[in-house]
C-alpha atoms as a PDB file:
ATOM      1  CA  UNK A   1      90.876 107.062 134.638  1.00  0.00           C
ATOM      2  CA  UNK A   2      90.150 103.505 134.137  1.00  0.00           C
ATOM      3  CA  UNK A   3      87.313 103.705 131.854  1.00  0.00           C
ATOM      4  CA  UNK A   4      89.306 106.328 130.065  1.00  0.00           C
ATOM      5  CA  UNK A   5      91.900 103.866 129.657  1.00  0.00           C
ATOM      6  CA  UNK A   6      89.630 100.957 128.722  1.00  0.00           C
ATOM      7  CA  UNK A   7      88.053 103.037 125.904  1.00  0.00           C
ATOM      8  CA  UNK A   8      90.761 103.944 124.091  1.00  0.00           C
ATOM      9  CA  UNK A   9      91.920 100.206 124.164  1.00  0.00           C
ATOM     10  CA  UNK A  10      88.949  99.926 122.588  1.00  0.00           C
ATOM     11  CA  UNK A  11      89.535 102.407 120.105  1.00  0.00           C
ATOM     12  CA  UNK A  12      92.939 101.177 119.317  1.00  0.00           C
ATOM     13  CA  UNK A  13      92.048  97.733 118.880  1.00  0.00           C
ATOM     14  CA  UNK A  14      88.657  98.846 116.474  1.00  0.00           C
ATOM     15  CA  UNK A  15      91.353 100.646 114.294  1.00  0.00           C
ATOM     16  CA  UNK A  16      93.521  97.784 114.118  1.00  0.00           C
ATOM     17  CA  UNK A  17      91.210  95.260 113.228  1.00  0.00           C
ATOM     18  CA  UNK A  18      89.300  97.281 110.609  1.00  0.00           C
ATOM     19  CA  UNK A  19      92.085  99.528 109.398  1.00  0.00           C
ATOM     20  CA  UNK A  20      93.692  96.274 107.068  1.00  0.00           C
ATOM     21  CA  UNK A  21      97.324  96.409 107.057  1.00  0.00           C
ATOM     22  CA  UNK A  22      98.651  98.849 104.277  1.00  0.00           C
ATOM     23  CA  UNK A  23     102.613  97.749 104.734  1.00  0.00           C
ATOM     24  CA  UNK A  24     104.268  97.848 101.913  1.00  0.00           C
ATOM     25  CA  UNK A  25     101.681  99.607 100.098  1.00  0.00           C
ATOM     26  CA  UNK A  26      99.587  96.355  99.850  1.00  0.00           C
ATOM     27  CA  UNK A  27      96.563  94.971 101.555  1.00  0.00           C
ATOM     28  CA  UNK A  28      96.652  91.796 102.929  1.00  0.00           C
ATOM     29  CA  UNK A  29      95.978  89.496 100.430  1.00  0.00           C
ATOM     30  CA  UNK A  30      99.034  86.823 100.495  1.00  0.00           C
ATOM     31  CA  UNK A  31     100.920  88.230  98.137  1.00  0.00           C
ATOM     32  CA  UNK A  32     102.630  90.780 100.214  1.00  0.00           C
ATOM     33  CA  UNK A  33     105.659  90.682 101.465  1.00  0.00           C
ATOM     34  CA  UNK A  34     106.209  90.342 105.721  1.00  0.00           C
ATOM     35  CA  UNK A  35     109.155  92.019 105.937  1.00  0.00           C
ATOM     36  CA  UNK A  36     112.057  94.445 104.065  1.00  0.00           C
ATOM     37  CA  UNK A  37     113.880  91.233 103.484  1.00  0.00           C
ATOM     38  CA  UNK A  38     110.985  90.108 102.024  1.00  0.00           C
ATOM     39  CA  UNK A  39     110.110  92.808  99.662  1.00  0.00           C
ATOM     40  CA  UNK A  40     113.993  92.988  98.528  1.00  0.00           C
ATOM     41  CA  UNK A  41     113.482  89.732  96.602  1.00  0.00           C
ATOM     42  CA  UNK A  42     110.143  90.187  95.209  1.00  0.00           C
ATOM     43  CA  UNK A  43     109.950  90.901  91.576  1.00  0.00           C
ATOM     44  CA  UNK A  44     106.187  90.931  91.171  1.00  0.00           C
ATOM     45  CA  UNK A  45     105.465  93.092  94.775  1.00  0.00           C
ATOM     46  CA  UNK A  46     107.954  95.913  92.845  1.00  0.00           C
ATOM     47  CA  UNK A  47     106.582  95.243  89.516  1.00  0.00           C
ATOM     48  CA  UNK A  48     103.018  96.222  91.342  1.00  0.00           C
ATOM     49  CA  UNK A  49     104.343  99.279  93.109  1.00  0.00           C
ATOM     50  CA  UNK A  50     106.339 100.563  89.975  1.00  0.00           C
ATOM     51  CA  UNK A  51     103.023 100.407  87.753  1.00  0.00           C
ATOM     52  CA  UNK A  52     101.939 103.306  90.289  1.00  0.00           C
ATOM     53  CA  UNK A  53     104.394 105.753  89.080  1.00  0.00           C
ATOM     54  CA  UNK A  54     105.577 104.596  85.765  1.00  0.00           C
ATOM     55  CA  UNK A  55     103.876 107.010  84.236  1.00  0.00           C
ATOM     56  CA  UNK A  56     105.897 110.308  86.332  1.00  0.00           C
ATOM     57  CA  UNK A  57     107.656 112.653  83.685  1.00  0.00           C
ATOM     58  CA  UNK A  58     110.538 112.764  86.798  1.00  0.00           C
ATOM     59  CA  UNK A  59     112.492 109.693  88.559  1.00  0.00           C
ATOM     60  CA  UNK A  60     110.004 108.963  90.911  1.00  0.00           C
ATOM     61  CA  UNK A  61     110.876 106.484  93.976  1.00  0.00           C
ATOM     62  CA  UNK A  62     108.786 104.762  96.776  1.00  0.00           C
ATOM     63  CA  UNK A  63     110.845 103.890  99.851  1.00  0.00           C
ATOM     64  CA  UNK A  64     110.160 101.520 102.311  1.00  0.00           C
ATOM     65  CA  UNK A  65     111.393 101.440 105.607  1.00  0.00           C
ATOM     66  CA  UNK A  66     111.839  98.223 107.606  1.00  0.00           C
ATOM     67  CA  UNK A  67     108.581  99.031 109.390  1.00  0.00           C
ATOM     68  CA  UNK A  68     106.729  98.565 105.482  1.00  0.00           C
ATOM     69  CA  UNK A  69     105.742 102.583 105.583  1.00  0.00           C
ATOM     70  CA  UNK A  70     106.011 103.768 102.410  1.00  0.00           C
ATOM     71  CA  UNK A  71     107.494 106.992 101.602  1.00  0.00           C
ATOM     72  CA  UNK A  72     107.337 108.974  98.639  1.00  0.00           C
ATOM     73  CA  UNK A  73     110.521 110.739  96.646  1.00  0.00           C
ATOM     74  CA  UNK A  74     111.235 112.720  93.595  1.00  0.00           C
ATOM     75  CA  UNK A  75     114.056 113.858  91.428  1.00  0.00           C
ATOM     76  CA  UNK A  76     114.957 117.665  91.886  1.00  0.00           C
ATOM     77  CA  UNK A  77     116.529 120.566  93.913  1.00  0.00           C
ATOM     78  CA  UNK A  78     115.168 120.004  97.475  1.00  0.00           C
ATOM     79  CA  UNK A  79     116.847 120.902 101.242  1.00  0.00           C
ATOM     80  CA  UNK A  80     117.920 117.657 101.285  1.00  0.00           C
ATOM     81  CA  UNK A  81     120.508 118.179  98.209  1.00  0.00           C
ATOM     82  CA  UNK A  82     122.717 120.649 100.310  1.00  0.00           C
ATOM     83  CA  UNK A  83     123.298 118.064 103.163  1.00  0.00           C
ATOM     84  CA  UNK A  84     124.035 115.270 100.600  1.00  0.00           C
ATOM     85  CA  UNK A  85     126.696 117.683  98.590  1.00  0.00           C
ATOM     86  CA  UNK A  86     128.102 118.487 101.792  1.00  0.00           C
ATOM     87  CA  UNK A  87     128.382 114.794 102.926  1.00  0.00           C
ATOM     88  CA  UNK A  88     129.587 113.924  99.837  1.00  0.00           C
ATOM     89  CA  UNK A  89     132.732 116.836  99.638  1.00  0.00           C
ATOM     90  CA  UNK A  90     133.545 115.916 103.266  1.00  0.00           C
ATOM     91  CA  UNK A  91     133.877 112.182 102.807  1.00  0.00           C
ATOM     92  CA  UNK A  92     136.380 112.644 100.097  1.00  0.00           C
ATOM     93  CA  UNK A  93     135.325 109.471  98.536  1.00  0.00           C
ATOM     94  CA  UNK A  94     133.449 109.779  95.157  1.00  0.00           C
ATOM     95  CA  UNK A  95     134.727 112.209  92.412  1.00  0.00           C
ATOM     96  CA  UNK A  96     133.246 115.548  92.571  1.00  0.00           C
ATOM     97  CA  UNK A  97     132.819 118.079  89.303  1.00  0.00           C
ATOM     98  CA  UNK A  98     135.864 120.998  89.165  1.00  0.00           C
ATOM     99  CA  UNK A  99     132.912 123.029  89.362  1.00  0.00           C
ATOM    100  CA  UNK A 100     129.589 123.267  90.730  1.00  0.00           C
ATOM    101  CA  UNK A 101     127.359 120.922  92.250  1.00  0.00           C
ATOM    102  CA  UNK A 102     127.640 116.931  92.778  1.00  0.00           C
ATOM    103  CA  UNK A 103     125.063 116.038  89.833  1.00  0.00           C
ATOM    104  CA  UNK A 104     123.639 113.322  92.157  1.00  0.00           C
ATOM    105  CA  UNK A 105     122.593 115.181  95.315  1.00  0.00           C
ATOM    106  CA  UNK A 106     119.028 115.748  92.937  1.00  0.00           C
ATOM    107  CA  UNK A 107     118.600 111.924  92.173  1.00  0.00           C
ATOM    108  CA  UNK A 108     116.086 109.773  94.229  1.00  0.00           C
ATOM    109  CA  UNK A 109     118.647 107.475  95.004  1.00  0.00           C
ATOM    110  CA  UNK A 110     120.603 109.764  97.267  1.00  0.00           C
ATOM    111  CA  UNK A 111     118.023 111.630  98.867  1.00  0.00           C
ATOM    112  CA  UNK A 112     116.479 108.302 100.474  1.00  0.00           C
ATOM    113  CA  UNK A 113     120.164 107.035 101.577  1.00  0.00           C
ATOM    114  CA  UNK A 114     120.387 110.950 103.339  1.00  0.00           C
ATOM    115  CA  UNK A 115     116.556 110.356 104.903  1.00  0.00           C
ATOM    116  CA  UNK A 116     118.061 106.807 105.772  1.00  0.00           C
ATOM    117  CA  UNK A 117     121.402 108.346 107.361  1.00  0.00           C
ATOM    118  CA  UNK A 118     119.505 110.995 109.094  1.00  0.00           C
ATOM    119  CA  UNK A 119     116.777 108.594 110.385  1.00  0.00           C
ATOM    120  CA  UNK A 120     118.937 105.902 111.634  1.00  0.00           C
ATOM    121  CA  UNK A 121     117.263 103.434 108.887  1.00  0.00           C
ATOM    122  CA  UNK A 122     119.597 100.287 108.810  1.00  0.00           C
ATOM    123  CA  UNK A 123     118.014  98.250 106.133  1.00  0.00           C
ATOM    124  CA  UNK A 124     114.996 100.062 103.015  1.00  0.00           C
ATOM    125  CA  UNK A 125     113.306  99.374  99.553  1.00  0.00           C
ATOM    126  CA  UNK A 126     113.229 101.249  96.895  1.00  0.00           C
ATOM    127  CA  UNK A 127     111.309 101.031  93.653  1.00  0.00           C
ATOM    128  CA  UNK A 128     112.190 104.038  91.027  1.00  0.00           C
ATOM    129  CA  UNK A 129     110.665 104.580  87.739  1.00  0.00           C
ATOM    130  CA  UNK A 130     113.483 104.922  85.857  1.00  0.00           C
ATOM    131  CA  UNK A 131     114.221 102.059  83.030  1.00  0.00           C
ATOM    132  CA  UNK A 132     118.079 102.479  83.660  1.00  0.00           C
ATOM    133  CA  UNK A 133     118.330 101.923  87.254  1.00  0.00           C
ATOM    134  CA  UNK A 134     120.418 104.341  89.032  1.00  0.00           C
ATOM    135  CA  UNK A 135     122.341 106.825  87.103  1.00  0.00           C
ATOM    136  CA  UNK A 136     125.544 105.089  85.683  1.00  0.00           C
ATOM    137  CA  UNK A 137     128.827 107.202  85.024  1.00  0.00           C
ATOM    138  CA  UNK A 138     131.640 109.039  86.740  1.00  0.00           C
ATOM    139  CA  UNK A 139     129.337 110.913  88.600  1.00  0.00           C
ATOM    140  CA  UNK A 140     126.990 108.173  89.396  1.00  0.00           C
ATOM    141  CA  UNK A 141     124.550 107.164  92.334  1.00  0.00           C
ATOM    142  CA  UNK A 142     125.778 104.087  92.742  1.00  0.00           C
ATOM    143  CA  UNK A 143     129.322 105.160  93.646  1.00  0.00           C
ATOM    144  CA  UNK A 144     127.419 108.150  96.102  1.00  0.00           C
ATOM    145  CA  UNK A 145     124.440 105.858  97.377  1.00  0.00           C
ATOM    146  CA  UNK A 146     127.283 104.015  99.625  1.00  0.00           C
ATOM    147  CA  UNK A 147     128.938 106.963 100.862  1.00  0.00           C
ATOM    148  CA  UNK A 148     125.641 108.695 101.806  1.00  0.00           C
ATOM    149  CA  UNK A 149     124.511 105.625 103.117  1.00  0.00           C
ATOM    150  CA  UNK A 150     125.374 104.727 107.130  1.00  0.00           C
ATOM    151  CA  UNK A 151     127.488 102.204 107.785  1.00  0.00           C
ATOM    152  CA  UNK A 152     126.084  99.079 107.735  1.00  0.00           C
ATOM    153  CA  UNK A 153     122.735 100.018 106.524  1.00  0.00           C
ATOM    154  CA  UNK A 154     121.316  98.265 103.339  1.00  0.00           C
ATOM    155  CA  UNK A 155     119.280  99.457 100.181  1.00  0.00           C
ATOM    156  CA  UNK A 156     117.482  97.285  97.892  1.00  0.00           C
ATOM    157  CA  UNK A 157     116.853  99.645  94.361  1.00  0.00           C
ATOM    158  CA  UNK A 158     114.274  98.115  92.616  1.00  0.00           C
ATOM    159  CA  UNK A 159     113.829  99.202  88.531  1.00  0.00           C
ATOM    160  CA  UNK A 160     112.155  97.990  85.291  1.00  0.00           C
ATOM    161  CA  UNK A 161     113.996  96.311  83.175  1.00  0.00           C
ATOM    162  CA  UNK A 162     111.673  95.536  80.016  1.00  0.00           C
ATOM    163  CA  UNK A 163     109.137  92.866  81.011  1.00  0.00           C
ATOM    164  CA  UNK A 164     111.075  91.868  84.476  1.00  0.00           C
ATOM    165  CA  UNK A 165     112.204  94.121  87.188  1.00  0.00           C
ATOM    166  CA  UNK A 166     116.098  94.112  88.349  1.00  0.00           C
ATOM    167  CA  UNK A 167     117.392  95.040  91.782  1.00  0.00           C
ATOM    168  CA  UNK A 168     120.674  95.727  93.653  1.00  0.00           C
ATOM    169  CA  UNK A 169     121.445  96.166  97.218  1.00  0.00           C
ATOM    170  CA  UNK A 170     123.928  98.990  98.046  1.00  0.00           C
ATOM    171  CA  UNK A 171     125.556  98.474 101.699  1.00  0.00           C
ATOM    172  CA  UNK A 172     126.828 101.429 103.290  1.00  0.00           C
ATOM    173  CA  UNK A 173     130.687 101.762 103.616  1.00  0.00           C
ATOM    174  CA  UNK A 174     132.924 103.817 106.219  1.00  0.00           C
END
């Protein structure tokens, strides 16, 4: 059992030291950021990870959660847009359509404040592809992004803005 033990120490520590450290979908070069605080105020660390989906025909968004893993999201009818329309009728806080469907629950913005609800993710970046930021309006993700949101938990939306990038942090609200 002990030399069973001692290998995969081993094997654990070969992977760590040769694997390189892919947080925040960047090697370790300097110029990436240590932490979610971190990547919140970097302009040129989302600038880098928006160039890798600039180009989708959809809003496309990479999350990262306060452990750096990045996860990828897309616009569209998914599972995950029930639970947000029913989250969002139930809370009674944003406007809702007389009829059908909360136009947000198929936005990116949304769907990683539900995977942050349901996940128990307190603090997350996101960098989306779309040159407006989130969706403005009546019916807009800002106004849902805090209700879907939990309590407390924070959301740094990263978006180009011309030659810069802009961001906002959403908080979630009771």
């Amino acid at each position: 059992m002990r030399k069973f033990l001692l290998v995969v120490a081993l094997l654990v520590a070969a992977w760590w030291v040769f694997s390189g450290d892919e947080r925040f979908a960047c090697a370790d070069d300097g110029a990436c950021p240590s932490s979610v605080d971190g990547a919140s105020g970097d302009a040129r660390w989302a600038r880098d990870r928006y160039e890798s989906i600039r180009t989708e025909s959809l809003t496309a968004g990479l999350f990262y959660d306060g452990d750096g893993h990045q996860h990828e999201f897309s616009s569209g009818d998914e599972d995950i847009s029930e639970r947000i329309e029913d989250l969002l009728r139930s809370s009674r806080r944003v406007s809702m359509p007389a009829v059908g469907r909360h136009p947000t629950v198929t936005h990116v913005e949304p769907k990683v404040a539900m995977r942050m609800r349901e996940g128990e993710v307190d603090r997350g970046v996101l960098v989306i592809n779309h040159p407006e930021g989130p969706c403005p309006g009546v019916f807009s993700c800002s106004r849902t992004i805090e209700v879907v949101l939990p309590h407390g938990a924070a959301l740094t939306v990263w978006w180009p803005d011309g030659d810069t990038m802009t961001s906002m942090t959403f908080v979630g609200k009771d």
